[in-house]
N, C-alpha and C. Protein backbone atom coordinates (compact mmCIF):
# COMPACT_ATOMS: atom_id res chain seq x y z
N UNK A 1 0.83 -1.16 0.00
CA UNK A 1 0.00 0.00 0.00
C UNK A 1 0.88 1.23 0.00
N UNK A 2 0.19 2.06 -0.72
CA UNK A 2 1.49 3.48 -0.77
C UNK A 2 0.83 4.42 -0.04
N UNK A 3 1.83 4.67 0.86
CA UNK A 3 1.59 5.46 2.32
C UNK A 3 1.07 7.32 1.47
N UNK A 4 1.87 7.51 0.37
CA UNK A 4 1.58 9.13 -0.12
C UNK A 4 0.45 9.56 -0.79
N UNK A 5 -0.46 8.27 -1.31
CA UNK A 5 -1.12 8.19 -1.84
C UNK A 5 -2.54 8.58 -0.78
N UNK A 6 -2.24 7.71 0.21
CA UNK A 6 -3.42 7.49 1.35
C UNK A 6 -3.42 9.34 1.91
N UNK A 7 -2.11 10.18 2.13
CA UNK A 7 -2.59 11.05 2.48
C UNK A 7 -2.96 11.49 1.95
N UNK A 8 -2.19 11.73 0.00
CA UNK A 8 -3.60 12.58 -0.35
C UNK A 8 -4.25 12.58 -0.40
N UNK A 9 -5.01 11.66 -0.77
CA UNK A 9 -6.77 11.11 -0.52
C UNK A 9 -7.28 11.85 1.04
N UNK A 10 -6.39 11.36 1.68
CA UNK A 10 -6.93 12.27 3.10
C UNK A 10 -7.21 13.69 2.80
N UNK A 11 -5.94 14.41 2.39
CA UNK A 11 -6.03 16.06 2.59
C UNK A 11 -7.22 16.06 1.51
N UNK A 12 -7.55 15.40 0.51
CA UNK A 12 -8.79 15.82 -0.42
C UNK A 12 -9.83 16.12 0.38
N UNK A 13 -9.92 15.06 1.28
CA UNK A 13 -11.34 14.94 1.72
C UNK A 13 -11.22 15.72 2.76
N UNK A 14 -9.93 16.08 3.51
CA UNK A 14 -10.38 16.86 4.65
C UNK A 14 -10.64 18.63 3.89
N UNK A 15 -10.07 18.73 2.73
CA UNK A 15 -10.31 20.29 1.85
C UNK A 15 -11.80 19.81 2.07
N UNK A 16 -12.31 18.79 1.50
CA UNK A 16 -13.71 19.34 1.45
C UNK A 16 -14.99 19.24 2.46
N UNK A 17 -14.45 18.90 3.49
CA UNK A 17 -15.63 18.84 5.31
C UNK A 17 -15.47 20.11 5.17
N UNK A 18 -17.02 20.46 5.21
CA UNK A 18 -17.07 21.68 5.17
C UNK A 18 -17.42 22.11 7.22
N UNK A 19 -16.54 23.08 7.19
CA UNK A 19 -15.94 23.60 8.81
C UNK A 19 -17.47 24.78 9.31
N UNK A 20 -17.98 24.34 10.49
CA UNK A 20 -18.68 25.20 10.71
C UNK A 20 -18.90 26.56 10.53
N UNK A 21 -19.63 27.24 10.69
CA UNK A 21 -19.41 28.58 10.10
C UNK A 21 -19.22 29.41 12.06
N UNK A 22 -18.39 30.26 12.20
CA UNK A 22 -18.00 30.92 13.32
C UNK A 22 -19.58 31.54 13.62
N UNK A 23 -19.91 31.43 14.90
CA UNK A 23 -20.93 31.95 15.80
C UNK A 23 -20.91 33.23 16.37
N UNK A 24 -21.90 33.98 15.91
CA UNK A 24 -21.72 35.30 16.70
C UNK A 24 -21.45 35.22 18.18
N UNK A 25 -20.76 36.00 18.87
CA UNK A 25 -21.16 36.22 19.91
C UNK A 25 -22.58 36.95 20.51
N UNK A 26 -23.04 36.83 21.50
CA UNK A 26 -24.40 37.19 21.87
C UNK A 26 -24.23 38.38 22.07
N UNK A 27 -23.27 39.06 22.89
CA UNK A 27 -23.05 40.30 22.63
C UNK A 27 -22.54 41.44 22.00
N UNK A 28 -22.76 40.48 20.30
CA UNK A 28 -22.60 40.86 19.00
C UNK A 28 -23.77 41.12 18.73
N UNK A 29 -24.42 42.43 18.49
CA UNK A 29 -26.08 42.92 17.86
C UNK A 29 -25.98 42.79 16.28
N UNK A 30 -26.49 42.16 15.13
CA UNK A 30 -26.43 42.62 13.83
C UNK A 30 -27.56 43.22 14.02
N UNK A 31 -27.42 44.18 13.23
CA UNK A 31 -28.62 44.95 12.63
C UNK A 31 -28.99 45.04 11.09
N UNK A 32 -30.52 45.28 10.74
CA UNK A 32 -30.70 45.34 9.75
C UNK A 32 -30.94 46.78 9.54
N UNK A 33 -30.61 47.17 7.97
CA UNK A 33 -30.47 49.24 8.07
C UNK A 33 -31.23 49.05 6.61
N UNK A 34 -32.61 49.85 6.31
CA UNK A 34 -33.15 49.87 5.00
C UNK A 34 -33.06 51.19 5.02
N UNK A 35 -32.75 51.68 3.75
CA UNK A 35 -32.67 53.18 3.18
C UNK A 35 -33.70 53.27 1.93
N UNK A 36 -34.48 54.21 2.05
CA UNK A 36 -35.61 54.30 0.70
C UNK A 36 -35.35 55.58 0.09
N UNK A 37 -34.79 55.44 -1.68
CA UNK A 37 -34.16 56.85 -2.03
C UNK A 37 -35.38 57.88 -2.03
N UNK A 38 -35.68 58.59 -2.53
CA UNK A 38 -35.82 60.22 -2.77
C UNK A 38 -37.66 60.05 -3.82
N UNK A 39 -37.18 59.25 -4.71
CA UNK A 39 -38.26 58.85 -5.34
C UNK A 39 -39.35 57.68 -4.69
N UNK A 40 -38.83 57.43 -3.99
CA UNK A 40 -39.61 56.18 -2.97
C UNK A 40 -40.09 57.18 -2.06
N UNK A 41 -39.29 57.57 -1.77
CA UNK A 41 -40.69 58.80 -0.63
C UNK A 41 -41.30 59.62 -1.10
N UNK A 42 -41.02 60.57 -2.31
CA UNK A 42 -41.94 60.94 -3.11
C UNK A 42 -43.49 60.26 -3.44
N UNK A 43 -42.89 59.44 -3.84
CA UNK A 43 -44.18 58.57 -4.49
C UNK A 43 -45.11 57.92 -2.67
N UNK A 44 -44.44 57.50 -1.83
CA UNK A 44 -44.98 57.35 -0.73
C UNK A 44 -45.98 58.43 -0.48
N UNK A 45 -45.38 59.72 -0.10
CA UNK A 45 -45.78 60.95 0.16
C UNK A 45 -47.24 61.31 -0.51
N UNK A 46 -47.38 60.89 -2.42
CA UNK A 46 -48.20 61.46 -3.38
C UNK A 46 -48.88 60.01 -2.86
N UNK A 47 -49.00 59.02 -2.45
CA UNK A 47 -49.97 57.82 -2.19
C UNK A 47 -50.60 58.59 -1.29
N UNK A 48 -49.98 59.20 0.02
CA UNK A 48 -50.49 59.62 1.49
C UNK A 48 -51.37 60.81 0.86
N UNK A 49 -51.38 61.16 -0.05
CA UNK A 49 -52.15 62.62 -0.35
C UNK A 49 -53.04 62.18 -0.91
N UNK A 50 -52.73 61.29 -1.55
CA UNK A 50 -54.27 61.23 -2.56
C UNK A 50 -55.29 60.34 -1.80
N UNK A 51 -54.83 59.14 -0.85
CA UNK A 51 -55.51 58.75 0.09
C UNK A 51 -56.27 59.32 1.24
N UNK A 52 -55.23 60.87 1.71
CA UNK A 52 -56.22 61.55 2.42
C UNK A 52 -57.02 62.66 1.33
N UNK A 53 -57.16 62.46 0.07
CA UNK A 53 -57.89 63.58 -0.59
C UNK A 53 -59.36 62.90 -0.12
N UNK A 54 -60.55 63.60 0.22
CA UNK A 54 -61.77 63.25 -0.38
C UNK A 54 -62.45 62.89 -1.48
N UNK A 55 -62.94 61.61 -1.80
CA UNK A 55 -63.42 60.93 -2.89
C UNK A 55 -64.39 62.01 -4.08
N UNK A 56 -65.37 63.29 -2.71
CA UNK A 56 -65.95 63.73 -3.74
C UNK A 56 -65.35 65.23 -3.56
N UNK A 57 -65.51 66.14 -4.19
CA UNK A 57 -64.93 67.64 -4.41
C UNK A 57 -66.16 67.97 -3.77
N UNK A 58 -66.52 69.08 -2.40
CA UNK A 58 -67.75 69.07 -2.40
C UNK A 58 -68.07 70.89 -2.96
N UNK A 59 -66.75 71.03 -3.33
CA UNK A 59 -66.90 72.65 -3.42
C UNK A 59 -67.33 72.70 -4.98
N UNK A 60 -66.83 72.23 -5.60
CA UNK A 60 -66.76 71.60 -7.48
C UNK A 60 -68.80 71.30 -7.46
N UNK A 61 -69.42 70.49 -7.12
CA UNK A 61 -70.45 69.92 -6.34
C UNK A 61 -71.31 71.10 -5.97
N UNK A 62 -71.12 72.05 -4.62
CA UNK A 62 -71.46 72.97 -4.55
C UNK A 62 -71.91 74.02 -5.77
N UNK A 63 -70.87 73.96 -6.47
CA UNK A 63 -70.86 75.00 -7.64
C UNK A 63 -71.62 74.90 -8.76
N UNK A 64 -71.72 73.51 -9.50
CA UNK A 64 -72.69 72.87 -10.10
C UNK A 64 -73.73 73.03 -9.78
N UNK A 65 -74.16 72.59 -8.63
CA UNK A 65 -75.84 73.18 -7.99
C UNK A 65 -76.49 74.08 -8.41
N UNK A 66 -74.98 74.93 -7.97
CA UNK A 66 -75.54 76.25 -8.05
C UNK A 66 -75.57 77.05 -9.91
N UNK A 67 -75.05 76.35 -10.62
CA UNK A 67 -74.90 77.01 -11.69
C UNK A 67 -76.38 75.94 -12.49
N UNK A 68 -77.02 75.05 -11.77
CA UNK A 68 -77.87 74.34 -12.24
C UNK A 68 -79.33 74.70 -12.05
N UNK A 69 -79.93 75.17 -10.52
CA UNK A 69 -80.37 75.76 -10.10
C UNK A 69 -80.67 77.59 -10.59
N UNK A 70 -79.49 77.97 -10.96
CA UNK A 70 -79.89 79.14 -11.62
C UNK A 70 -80.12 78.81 -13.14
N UNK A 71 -80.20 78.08 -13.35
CA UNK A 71 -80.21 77.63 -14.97
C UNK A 71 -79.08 78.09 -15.91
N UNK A 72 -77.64 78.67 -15.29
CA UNK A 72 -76.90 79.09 -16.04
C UNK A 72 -75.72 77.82 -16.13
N UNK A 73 -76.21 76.71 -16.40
CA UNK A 73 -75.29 75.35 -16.60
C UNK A 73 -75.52 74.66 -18.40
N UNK A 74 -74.83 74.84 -18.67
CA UNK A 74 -74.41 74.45 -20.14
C UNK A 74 -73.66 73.83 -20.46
N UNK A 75 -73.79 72.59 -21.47
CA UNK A 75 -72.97 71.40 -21.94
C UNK A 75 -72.99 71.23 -23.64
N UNK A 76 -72.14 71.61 -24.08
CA UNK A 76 -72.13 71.32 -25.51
C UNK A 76 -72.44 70.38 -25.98
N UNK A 77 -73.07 70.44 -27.47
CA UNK A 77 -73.61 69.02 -27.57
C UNK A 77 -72.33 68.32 -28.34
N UNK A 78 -71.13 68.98 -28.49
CA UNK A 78 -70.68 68.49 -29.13
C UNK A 78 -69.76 67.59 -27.89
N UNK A 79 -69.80 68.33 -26.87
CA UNK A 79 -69.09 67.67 -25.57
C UNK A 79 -69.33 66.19 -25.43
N UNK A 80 -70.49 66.23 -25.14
CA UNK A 80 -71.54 64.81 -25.58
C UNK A 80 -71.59 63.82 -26.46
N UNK A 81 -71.37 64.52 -27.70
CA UNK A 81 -71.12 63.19 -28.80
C UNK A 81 -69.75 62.88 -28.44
N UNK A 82 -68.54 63.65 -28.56
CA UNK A 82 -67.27 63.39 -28.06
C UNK A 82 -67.42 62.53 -26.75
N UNK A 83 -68.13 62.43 -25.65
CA UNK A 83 -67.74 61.39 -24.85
C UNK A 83 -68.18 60.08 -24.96
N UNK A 84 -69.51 60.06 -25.39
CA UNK A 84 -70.48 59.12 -26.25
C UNK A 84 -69.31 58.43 -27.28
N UNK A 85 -69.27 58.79 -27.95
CA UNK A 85 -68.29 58.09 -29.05
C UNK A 85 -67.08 57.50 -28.26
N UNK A 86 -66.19 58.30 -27.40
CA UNK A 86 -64.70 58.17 -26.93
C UNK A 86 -65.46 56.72 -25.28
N UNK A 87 -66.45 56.54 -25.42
CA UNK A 87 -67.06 55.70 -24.39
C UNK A 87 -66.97 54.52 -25.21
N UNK A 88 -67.82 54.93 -26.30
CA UNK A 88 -68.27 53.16 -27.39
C UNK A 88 -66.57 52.81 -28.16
N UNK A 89 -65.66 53.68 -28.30
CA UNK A 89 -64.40 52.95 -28.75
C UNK A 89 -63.74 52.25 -27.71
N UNK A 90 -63.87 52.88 -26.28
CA UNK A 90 -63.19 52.32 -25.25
C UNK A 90 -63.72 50.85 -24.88
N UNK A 91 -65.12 50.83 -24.89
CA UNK A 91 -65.55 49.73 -24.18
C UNK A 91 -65.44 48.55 -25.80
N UNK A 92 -65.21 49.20 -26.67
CA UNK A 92 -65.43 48.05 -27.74
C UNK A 92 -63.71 47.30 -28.15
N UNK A 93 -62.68 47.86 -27.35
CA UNK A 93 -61.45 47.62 -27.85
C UNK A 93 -61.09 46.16 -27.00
């Protein structure tokens, strides 16, 4: 039996036991640190606004009433066919 042979075979196998991995100490803290750039809080910020906006305008609302009520509220008819039409292409695509 050849004695040089046997160790290398040894050192192979001892290269590859893989060696525990070193243990923190306990009075080692890791911490985790998240940073959110510039555009991430932006866009956070414009979520927080539009979530606290109110669903209806009540001043917009108000105003209508009032321009309805006096009878001075007017809608083109051409306003009308334009949404009518820009409605039936949307829902037909």
């Amino acid at each position: 039996m050849r004695v040089d042979a046997y160790s290398k075979i040894s050192q192979i196998y001892q290269a590859n036991v893989k060696k525990p991995a070193a243990k923190q100490s306990r009075t080692e803290k890791s911490s985790d640190k998240i940073e959110i750039s510039n555009f991430g809080q932006s866009l956070a910020l414009a979520k927080q606004a539009v979530q606290d906006a109110p669903e209806v305008r009540e001043d917009r609302v108000a105003e209508l009433k009032a321009q309805i009520s006096s009878g001075n509220y007017h809608v083109s008819s051409e306003d009308i066919a334009e949404k009518m039409v820009g409605q039936y292409f949307n829902l037909s695509v």
